[in-house]
C-alpha atoms as a PDB file:
ATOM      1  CA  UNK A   1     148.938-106.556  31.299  1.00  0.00           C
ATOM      2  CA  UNK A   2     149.039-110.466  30.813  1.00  0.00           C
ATOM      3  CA  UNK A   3     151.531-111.001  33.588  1.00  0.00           C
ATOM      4  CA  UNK A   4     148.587-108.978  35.371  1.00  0.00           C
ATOM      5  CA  UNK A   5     145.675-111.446  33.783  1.00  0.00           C
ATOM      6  CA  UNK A   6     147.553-114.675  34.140  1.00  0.00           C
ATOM      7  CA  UNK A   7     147.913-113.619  38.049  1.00  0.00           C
ATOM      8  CA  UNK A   8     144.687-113.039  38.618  1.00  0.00           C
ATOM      9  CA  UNK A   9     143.124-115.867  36.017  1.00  0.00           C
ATOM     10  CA  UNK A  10     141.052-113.381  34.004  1.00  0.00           C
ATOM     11  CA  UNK A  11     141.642-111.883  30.546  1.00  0.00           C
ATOM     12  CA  UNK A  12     143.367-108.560  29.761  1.00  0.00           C
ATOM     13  CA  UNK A  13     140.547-107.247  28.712  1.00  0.00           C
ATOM     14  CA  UNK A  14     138.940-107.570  31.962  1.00  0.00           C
ATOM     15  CA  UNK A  15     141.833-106.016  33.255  1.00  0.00           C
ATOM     16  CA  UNK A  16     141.533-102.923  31.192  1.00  0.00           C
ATOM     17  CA  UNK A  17     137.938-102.196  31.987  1.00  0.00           C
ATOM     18  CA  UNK A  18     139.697-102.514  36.023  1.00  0.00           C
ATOM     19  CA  UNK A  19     142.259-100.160  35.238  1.00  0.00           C
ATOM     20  CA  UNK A  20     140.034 -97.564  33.486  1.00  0.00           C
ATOM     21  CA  UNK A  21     136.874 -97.991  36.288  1.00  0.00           C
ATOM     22  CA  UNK A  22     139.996 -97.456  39.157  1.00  0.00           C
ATOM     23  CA  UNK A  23     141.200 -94.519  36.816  1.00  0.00           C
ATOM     24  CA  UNK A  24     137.825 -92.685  36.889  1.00  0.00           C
ATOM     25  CA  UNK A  25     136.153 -93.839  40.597  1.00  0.00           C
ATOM     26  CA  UNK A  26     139.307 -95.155  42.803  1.00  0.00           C
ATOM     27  CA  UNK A  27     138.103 -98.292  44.760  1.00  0.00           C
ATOM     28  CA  UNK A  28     134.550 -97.550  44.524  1.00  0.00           C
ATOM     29  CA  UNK A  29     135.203 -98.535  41.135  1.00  0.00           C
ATOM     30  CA  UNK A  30     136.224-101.856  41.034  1.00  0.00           C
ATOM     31  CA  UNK A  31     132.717-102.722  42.753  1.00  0.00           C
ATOM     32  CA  UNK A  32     129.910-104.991  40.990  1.00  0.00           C
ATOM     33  CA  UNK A  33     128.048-102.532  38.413  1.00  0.00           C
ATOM     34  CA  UNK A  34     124.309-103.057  39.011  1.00  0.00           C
ATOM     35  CA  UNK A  35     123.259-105.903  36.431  1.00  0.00           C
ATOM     36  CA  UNK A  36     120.042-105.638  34.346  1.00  0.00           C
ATOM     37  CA  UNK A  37     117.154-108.153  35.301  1.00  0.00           C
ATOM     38  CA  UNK A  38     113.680-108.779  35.082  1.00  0.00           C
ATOM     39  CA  UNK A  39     111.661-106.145  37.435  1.00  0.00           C
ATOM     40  CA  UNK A  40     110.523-108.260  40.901  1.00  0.00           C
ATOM     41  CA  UNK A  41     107.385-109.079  40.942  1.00  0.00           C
ATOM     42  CA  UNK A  42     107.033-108.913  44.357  1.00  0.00           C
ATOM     43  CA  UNK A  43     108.507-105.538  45.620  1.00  0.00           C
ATOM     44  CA  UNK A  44     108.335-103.486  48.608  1.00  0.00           C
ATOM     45  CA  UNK A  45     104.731-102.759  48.160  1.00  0.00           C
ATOM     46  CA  UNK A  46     103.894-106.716  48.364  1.00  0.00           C
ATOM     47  CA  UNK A  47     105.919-106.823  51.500  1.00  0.00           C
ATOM     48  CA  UNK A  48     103.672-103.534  52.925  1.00  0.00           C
ATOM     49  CA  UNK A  49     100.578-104.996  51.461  1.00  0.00           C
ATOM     50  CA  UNK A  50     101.196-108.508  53.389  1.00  0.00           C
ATOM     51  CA  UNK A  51     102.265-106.501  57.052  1.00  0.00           C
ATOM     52  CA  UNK A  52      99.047-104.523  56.502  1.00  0.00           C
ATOM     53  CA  UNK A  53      96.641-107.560  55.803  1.00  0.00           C
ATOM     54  CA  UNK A  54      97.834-109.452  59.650  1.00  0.00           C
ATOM     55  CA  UNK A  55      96.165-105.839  60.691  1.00  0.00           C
ATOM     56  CA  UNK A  56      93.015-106.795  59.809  1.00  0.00           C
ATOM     57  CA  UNK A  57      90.430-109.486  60.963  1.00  0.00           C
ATOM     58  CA  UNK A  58      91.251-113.031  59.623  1.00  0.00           C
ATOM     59  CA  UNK A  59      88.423-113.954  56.703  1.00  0.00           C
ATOM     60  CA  UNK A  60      85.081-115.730  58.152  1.00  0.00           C
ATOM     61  CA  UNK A  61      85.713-119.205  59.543  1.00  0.00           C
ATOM     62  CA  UNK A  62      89.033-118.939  60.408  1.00  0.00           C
ATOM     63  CA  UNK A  63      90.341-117.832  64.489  1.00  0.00           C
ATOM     64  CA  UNK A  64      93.942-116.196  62.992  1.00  0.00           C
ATOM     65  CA  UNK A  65      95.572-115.836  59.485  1.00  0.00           C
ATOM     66  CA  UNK A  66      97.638-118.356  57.666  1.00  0.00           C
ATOM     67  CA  UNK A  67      99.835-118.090  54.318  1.00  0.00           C
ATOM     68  CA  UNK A  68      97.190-119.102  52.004  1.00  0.00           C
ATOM     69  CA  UNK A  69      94.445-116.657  53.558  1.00  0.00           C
ATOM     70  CA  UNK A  70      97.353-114.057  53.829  1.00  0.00           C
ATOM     71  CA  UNK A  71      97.960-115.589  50.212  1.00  0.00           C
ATOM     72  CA  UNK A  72      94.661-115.053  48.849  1.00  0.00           C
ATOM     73  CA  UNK A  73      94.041-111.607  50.192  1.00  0.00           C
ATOM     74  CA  UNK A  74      96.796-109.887  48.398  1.00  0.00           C
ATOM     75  CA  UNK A  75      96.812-111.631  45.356  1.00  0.00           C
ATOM     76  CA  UNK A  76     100.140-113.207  45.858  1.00  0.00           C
ATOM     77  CA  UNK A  77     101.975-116.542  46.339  1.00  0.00           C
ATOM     78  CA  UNK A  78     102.195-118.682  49.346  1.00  0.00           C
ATOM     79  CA  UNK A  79     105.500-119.231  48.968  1.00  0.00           C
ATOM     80  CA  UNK A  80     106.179-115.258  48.647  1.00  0.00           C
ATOM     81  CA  UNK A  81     103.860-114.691  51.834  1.00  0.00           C
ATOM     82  CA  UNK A  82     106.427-117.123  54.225  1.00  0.00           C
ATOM     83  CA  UNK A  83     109.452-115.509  52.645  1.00  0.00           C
ATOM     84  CA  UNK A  84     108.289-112.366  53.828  1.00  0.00           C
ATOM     85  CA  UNK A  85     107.293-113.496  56.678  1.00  0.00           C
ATOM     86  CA  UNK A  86     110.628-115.251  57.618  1.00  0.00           C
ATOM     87  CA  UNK A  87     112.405-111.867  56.423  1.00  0.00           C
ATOM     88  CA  UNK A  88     110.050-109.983  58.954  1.00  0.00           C
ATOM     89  CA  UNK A  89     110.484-112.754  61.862  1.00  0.00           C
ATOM     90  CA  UNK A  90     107.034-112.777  61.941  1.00  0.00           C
ATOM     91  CA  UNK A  91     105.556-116.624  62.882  1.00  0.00           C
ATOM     92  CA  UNK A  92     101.801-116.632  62.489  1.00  0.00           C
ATOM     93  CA  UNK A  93     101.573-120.225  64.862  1.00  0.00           C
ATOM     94  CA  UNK A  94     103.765-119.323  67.402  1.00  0.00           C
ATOM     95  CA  UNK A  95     101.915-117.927  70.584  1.00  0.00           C
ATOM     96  CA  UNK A  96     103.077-116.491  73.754  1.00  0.00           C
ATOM     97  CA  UNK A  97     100.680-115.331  76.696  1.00  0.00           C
ATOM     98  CA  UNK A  98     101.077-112.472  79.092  1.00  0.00           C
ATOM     99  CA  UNK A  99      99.737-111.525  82.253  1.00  0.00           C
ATOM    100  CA  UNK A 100      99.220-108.267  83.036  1.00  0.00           C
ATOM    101  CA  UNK A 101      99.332-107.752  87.376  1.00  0.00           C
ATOM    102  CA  UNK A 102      96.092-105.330  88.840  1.00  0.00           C
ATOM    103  CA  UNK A 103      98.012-105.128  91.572  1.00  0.00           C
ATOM    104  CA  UNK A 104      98.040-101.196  92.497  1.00  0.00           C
ATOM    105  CA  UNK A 105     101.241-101.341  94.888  1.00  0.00           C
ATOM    106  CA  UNK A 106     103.292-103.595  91.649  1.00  0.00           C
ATOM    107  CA  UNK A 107     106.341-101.352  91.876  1.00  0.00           C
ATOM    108  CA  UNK A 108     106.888-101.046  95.104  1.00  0.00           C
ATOM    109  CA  UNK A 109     106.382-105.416  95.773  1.00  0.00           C
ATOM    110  CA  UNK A 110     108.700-105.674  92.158  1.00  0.00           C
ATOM    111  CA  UNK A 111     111.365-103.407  93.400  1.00  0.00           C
ATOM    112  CA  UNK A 112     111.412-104.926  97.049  1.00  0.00           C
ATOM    113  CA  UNK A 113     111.823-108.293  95.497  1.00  0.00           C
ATOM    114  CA  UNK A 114     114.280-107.400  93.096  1.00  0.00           C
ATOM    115  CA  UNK A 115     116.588-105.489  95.579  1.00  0.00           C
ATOM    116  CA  UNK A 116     116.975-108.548  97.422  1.00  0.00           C
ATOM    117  CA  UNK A 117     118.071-110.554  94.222  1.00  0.00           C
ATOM    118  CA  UNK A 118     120.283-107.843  93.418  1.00  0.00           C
ATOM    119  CA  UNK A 119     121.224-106.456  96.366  1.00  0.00           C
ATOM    120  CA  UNK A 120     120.352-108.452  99.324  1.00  0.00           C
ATOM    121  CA  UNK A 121     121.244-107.168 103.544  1.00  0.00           C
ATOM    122  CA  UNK A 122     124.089-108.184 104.536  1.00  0.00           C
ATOM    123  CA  UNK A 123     124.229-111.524 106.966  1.00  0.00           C
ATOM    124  CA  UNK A 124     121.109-112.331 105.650  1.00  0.00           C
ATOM    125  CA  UNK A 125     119.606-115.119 103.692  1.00  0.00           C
ATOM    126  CA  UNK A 126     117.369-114.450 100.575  1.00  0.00           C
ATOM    127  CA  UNK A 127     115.013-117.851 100.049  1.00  0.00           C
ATOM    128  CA  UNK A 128     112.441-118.052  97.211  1.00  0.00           C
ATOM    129  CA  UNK A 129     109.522-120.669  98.191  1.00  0.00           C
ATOM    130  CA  UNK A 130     106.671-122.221  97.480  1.00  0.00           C
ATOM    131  CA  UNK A 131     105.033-125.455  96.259  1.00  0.00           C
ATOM    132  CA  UNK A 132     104.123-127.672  92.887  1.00  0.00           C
ATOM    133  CA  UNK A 133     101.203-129.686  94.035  1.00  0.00           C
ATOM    134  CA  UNK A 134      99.656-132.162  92.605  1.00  0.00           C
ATOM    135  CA  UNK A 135     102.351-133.950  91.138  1.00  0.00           C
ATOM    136  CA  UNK A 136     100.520-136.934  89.246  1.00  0.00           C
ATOM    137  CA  UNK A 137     102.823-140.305  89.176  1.00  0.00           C
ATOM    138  CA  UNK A 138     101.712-141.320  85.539  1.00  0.00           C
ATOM    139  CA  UNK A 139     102.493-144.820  84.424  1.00  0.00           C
ATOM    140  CA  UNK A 140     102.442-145.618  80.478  1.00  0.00           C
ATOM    141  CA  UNK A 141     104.640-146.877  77.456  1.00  0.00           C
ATOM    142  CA  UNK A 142     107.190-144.948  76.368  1.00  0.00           C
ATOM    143  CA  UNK A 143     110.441-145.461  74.146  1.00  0.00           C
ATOM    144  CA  UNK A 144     111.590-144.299  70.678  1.00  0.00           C
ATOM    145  CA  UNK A 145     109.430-144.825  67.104  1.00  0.00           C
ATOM    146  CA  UNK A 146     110.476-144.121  63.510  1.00  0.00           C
ATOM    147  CA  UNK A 147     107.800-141.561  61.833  1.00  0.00           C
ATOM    148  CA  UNK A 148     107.499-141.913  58.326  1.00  0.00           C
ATOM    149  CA  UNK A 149     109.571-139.494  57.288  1.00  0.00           C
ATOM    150  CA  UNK A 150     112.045-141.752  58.849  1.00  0.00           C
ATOM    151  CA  UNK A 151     113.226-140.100  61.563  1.00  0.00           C
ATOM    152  CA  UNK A 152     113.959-141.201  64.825  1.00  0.00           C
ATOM    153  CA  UNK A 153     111.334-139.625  67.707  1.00  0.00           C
ATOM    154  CA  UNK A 154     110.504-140.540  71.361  1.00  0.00           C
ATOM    155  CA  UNK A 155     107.210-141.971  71.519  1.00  0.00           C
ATOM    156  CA  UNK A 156     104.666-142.355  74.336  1.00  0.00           C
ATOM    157  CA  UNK A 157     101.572-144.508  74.685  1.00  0.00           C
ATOM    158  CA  UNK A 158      98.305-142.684  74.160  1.00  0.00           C
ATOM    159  CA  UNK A 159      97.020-144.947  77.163  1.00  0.00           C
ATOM    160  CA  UNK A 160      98.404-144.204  80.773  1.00  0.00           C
ATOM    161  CA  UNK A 161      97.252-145.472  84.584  1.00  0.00           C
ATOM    162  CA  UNK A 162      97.136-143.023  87.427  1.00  0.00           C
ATOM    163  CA  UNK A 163      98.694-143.377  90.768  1.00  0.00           C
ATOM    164  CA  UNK A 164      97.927-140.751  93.177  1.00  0.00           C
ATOM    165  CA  UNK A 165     100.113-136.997  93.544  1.00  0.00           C
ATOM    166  CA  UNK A 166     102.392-135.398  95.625  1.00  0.00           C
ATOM    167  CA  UNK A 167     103.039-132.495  96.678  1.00  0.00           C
ATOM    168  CA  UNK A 168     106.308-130.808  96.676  1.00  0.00           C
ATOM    169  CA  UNK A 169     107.493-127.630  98.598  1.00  0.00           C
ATOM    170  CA  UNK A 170     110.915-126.017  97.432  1.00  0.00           C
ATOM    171  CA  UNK A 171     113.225-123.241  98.921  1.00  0.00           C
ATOM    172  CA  UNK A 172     116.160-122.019  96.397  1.00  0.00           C
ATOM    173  CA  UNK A 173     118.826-120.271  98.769  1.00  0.00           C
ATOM    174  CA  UNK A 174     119.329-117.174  96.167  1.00  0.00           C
ATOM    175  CA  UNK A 175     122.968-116.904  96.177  1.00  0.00           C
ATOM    176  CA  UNK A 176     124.054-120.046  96.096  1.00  0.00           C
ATOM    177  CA  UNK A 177     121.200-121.960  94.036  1.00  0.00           C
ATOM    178  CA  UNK A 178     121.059-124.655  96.003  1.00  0.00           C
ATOM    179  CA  UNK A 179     117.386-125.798  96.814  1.00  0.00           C
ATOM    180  CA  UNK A 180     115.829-127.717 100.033  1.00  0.00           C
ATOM    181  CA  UNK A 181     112.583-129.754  99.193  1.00  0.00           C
ATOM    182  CA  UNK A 182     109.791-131.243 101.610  1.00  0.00           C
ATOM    183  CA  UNK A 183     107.532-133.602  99.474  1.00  0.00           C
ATOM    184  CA  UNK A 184     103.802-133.959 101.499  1.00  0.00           C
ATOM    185  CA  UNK A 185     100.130-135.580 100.364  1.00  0.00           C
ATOM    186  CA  UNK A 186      98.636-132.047 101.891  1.00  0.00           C
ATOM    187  CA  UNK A 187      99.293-128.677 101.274  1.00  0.00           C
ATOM    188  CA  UNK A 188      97.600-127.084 103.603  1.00  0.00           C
ATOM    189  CA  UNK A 189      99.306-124.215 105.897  1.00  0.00           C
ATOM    190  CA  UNK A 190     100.150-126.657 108.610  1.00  0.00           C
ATOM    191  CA  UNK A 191     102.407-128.449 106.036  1.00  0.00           C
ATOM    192  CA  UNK A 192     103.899-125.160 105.091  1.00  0.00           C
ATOM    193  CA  UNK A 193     104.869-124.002 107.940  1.00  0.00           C
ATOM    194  CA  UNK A 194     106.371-127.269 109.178  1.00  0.00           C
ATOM    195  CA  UNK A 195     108.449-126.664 105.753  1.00  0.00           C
ATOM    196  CA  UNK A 196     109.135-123.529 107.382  1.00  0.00           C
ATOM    197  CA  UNK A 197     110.702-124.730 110.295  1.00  0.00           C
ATOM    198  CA  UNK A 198     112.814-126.899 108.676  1.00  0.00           C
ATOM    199  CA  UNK A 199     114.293-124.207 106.864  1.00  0.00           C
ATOM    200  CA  UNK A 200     114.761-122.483 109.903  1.00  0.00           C
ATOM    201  CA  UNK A 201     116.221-125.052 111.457  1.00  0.00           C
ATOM    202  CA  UNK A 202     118.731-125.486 109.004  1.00  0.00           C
ATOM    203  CA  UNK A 203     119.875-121.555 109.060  1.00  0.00           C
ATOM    204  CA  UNK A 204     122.276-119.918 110.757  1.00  0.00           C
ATOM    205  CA  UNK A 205     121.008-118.714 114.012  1.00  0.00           C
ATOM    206  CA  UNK A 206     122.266-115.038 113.699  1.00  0.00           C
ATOM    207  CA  UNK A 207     120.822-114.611 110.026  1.00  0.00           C
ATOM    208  CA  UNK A 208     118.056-112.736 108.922  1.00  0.00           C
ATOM    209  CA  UNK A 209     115.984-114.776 106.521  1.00  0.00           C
ATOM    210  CA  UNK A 210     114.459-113.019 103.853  1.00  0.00           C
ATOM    211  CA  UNK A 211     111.354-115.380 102.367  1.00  0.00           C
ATOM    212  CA  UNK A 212     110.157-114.695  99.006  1.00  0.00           C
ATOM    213  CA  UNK A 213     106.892-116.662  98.545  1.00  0.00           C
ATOM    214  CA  UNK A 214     103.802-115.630  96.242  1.00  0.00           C
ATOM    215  CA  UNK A 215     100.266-114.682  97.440  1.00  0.00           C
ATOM    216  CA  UNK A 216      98.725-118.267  97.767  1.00  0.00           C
ATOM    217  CA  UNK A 217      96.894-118.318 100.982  1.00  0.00           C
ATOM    218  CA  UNK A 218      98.451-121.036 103.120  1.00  0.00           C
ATOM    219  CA  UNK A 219     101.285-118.051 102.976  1.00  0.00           C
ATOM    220  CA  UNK A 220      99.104-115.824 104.269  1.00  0.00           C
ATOM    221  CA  UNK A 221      97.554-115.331 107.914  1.00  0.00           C
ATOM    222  CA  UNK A 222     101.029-116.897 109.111  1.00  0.00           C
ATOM    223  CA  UNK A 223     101.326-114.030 112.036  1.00  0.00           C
ATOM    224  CA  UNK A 224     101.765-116.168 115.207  1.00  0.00           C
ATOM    225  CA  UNK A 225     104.442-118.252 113.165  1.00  0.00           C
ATOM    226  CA  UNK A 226     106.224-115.264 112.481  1.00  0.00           C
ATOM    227  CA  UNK A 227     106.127-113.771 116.144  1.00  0.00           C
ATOM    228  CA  UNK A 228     107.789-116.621 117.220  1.00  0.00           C
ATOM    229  CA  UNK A 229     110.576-116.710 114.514  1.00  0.00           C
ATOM    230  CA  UNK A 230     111.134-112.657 114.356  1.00  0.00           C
ATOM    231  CA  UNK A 231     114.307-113.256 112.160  1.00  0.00           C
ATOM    232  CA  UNK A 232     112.002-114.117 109.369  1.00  0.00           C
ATOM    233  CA  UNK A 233     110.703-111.809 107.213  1.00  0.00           C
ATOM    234  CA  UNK A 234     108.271-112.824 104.067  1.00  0.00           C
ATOM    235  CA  UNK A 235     107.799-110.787 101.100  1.00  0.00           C
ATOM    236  CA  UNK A 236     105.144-111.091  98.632  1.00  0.00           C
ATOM    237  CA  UNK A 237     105.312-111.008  95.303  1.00  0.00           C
ATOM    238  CA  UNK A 238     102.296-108.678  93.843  1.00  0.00           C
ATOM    239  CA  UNK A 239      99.351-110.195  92.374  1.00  0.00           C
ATOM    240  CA  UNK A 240      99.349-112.282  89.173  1.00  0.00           C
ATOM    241  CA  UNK A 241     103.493-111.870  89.384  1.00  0.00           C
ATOM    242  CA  UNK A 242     104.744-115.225  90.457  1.00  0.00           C
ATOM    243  CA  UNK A 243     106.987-114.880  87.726  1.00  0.00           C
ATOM    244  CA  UNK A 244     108.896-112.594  90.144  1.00  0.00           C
ATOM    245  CA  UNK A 245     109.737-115.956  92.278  1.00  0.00           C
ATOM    246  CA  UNK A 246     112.884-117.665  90.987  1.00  0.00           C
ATOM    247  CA  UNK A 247     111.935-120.890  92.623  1.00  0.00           C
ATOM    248  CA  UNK A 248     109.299-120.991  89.860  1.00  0.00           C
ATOM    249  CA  UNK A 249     112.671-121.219  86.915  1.00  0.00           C
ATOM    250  CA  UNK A 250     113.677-124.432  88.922  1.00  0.00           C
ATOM    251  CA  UNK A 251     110.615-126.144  89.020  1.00  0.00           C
ATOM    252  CA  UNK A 252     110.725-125.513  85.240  1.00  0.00           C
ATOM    253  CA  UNK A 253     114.069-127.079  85.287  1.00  0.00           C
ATOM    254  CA  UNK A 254     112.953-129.831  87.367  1.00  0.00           C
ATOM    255  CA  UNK A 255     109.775-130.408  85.250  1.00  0.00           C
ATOM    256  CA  UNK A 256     111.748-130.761  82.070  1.00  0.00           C
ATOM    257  CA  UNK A 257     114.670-132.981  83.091  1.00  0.00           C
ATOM    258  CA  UNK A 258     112.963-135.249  85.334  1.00  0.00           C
ATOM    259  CA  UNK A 259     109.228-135.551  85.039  1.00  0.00           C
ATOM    260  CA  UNK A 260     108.687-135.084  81.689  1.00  0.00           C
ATOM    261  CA  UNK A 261     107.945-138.591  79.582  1.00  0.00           C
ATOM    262  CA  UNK A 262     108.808-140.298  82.578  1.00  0.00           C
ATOM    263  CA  UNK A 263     106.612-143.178  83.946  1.00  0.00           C
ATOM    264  CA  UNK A 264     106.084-143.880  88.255  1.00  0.00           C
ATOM    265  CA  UNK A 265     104.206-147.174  89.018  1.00  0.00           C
ATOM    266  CA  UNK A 266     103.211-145.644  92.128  1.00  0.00           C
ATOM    267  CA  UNK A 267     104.068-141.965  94.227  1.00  0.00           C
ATOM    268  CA  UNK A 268     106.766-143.615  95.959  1.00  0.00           C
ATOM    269  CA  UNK A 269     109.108-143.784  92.588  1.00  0.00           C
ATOM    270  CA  UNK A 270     107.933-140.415  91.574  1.00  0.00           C
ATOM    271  CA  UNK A 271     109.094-139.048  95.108  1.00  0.00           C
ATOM    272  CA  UNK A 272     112.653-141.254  94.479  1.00  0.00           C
ATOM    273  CA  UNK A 273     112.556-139.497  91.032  1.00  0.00           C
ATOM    274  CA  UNK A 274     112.756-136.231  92.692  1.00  0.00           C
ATOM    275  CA  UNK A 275     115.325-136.782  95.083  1.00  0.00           C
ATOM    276  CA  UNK A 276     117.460-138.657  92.376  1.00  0.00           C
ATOM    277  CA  UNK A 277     117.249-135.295  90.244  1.00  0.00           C
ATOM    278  CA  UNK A 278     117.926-132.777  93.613  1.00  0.00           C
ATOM    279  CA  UNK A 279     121.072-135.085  94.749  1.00  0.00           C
ATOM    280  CA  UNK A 280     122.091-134.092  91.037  1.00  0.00           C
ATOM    281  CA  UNK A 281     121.645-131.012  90.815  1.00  0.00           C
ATOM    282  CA  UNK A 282     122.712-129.716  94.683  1.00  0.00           C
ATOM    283  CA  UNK A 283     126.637-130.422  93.624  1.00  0.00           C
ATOM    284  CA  UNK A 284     126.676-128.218  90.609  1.00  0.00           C
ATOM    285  CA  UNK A 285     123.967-125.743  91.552  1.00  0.00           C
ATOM    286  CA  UNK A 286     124.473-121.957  90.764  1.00  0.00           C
ATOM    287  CA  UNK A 287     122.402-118.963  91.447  1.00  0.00           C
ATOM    288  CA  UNK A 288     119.910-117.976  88.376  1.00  0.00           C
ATOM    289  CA  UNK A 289     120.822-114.400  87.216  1.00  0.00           C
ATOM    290  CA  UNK A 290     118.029-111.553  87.008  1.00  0.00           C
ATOM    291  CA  UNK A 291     117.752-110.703  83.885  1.00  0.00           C
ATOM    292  CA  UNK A 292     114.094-110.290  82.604  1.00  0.00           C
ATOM    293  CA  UNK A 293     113.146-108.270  79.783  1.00  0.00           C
ATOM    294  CA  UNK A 294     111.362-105.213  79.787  1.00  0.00           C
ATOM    295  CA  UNK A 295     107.823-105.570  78.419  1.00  0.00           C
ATOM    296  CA  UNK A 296     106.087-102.326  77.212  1.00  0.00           C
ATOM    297  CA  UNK A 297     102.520-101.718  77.275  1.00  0.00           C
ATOM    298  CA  UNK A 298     102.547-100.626  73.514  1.00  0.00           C
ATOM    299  CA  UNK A 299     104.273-104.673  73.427  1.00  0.00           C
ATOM    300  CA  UNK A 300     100.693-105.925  74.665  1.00  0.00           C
ATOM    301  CA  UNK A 301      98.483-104.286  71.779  1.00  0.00           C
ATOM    302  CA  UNK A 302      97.299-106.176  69.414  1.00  0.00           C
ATOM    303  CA  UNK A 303      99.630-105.218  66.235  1.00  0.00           C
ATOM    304  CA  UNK A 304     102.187-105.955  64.484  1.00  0.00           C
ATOM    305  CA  UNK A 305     103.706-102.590  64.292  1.00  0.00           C
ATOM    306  CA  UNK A 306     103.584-102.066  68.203  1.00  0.00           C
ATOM    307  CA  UNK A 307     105.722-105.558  68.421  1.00  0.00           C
ATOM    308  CA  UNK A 308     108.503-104.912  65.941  1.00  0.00           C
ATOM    309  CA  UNK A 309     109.099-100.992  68.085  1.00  0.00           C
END
């Protein structure tokens, strides 16, 4: 028994109460005994109560709830509020929007578009397209500040000069990721079409090519343009559902790594700025996988419990 102790650096007694818990339970017994504590004060009814309060309308003068109304209303700490809360993933500043597409034919536009992300024709070419205008060169200050917390952030000048926009019209070749640009002052349908032709230009003469664009309407009303370039087929994404365009995830991508905080003295350096960050990103490109989730229509009421199911 204190060969047994020593080993384990405990005391034989401890090893008796082991041996006599293993006796009468096996290994079920030589699990942590509940210990003896003060009785929580807040329990699963505080957690209900606090769930059940983001139900209701926030108190007068405020747009949403926040701990201390939250706080307030149940009779409970702040500090027991967030850790419920955090427990529950629930983040009362956070926002996300949704839109919701009218359009009546949504499944059959979704599904057309997605079949040719996930299974395109064969010896054809699957483009997404369409435009960022208005690309503003701004010019102002920016570098890195201390806060007073001490740490280090990027700062930018409150102050900034305007100096003019572009326009930029993309097409991201689906399976390969690789993305074509045309950067105008207009973006009228004569300037996308000329795009057009110099995608067509650059295509294989015996492919198909499959054009995903959204319903702006220089895409529209494009009929003689289309008789005379029959290999080109457009497809429409359905209203309020540009999200269905993939070129739209690479102007995000573009938008983050090279025109956000950055400063153009004029549109010429934002339009070098651009081409800097395509020659980049051509080499290493790779085709975005479909993966979006599922949103429910219970998702888009307005209550907690809906959200969590």
């Amino acid at each position: 028994m204190k060969e047994i102790a020593r080993r384990c650096h405990t005391r034989p007694n401890t090893v008796i109460k082991w041996r006599q818990r293993f006796a009468t339970d096996g290994l079920k017994g030589l699990e942590d005994a509940p210990r003896p504590g003060a009785k929580p004060i807040y329990d699963e009814g505080f957690r209900n109560r606090v769930l059940a309060t983001l139900e209701l309308p926030p108190p007068s003068g405020q747009a949403a709830w926040d701990g201390p109304a939250v706080a307030a209303a149940v009779g409970g700490s702040p500090h027991a509020v967030w850790r419920v809360l955090r427990k529950e993933g629930v983040c009362l500043q956070r926002q996300r929007s949704w839109c919701v597409s009218t359009d009546k034919q949504f499944a059959a536009k979704a599904a057309d578009i997605i079949g040719l992300y996930l299974n395109p024709p064969e010896k054809a070419l699957v483009i997404s397209v369409d435009e960022k205008p208005s690309i503003q060169a701004l010019e102002r200050a920016t570098g890195y500040v201390e806060t007073d917390s001490g740490k280090i952030v990027r700062g930018f000048k409150s102050t900034y000069k305007r100096h003019g926009t572009l326009n930029l019209f993309a097409a991201l070749q689906v399976a390969t990721g690789e993305i074509k640009t045309s950067k105008t002052t207009l973006k009228r349908r004569e300037e996308f079409l000329q795009f057009m032709d110099q995608i067509v230009a650059d295509a294989p003469p015996d492919r198909e090519l499959h054009v995903i664009l959204d319903n702006y309407c220089t895409h529209k009303k494009c009929d003689a343009w289309l008789a005379k370039n029959p290999n080109v087929h457009f497809h429409f994404t359905p209203t309020s559902a540009s999200w269905l365009n993939q070129v739209e995830i690479w102007f995000g991508i573009m938008s983050r790594k090279a025109l956000r905080g950055a400063s153009f003295k004029n549109v010429e350096e934002l339009g070098q700025a651009i081409d800097a960050f395509i020659a980049a990103y051509n080499p290493t490109a790779k085709p975005f996988k479909w993966r979006k989730r599922e949103v429910k229509g219970a998702q888009l009421r307005n209550t907690i419990v809906n959200l969590c199911n």
